[in-house]
C-alpha atoms as a PDB file:
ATOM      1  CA  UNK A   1      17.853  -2.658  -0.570  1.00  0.00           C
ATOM      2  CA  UNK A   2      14.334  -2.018  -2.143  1.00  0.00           C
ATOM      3  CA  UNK A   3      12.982  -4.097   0.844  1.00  0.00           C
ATOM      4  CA  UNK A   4      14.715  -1.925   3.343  1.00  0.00           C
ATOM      5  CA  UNK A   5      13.559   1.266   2.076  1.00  0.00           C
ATOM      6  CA  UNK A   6      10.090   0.096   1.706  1.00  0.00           C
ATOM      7  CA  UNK A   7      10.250  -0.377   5.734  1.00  0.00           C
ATOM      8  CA  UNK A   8      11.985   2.314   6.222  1.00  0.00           C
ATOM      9  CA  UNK A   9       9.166   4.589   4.860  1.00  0.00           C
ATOM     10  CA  UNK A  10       6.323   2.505   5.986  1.00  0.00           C
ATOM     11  CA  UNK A  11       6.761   0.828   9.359  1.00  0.00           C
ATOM     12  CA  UNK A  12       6.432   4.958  10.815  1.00  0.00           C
ATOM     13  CA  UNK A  13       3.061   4.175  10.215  1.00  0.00           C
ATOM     14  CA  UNK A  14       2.701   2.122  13.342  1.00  0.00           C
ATOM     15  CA  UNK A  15       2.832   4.377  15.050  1.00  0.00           C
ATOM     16  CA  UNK A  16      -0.925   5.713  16.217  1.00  0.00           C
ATOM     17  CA  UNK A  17      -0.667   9.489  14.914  1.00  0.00           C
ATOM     18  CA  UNK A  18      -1.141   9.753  11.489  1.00  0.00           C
ATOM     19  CA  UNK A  19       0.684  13.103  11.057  1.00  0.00           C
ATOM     20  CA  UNK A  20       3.526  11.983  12.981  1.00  0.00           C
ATOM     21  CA  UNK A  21       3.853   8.722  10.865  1.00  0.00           C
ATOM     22  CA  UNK A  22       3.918  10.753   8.137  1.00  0.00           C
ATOM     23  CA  UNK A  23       6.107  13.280   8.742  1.00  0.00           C
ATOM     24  CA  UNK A  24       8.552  10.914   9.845  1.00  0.00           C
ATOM     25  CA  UNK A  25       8.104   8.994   6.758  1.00  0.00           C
ATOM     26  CA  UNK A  26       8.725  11.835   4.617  1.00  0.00           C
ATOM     27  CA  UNK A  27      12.087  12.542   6.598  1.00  0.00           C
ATOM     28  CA  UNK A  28      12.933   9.080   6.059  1.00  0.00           C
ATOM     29  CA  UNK A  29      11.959   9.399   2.187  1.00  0.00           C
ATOM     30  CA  UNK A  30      14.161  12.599   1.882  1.00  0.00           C
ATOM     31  CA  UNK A  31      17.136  10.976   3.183  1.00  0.00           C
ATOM     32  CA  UNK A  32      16.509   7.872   0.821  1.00  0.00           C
ATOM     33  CA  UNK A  33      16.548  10.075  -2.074  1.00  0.00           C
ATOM     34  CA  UNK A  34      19.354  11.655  -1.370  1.00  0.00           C
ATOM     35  CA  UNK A  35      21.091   8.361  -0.976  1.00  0.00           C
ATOM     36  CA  UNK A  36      20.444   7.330  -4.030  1.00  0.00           C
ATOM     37  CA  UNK A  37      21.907  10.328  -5.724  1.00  0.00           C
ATOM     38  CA  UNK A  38      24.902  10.140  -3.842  1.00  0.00           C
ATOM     39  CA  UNK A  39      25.096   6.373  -4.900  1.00  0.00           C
ATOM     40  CA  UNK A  40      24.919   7.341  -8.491  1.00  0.00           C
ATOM     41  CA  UNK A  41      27.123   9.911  -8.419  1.00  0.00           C
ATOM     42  CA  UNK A  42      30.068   7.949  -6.045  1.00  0.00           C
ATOM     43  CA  UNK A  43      29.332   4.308  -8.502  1.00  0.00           C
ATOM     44  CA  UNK A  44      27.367   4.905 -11.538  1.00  0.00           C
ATOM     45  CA  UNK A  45      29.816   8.387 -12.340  1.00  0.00           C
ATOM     46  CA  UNK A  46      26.534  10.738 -12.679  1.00  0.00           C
ATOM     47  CA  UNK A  47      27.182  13.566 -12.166  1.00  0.00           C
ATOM     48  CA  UNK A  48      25.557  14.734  -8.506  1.00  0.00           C
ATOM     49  CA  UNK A  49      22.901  17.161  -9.916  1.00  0.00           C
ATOM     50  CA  UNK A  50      21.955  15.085 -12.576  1.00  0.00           C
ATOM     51  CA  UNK A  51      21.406  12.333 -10.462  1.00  0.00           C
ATOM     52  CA  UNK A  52      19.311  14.323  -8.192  1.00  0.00           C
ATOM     53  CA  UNK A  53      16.901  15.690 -10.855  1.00  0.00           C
ATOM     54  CA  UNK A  54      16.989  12.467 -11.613  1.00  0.00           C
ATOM     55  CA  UNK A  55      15.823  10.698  -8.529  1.00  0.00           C
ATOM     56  CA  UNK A  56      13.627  13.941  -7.700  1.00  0.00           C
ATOM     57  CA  UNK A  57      11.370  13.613 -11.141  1.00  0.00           C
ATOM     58  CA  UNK A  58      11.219   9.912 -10.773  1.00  0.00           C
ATOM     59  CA  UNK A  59      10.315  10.287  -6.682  1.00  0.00           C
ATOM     60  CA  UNK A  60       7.188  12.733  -8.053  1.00  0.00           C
ATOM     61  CA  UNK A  61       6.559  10.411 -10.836  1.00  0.00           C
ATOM     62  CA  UNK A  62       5.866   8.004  -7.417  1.00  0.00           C
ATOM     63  CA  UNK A  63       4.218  10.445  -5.802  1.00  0.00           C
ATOM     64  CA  UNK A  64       1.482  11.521  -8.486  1.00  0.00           C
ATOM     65  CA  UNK A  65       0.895   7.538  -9.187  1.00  0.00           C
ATOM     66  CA  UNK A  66       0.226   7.092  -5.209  1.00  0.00           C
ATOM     67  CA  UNK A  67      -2.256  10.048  -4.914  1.00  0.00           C
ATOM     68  CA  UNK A  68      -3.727   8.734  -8.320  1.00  0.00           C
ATOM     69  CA  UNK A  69      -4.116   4.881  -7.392  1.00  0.00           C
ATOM     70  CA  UNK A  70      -5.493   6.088  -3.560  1.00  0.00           C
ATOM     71  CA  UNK A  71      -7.930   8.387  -4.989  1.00  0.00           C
ATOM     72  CA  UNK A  72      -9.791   5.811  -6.940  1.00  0.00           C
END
């Protein structure tokens, strides 16, 4: 599954307009997310919102390491 959602985000980015690659990869990164919430909640017995926070701190914890390892 970690394979899968690594294409899913990246492979938008063959497509020739940046912003469009990235927009779509952010639409597929949002419904990723989610997914993993709702698989934490529905097998792991999170509760929902807890699960979000959960995946939404560690997705910015991703985020801030990206901008930090492609700004060096």
């Amino acid at each position: 599954m970690a394979a899968i959602g690594g294409f899913g985000h990246a492979l938008p980015y063959l497509i020739a307009d940046f912003r469009t690659a990235t927009i779509i990869a952010m639409v597929v990164v949002f419904f990723a997310l989610w997914a993993i919430a709702w698989v934490q909640n529905r097998y792991m017995e999170t509760p929902f919102w807890r699960a979000a926070m959960q995946v939404v701190v560690g997705g910015t914890l991703v985020f801030a390491s990206g901008i930090l390892i492609g700004s060096a």
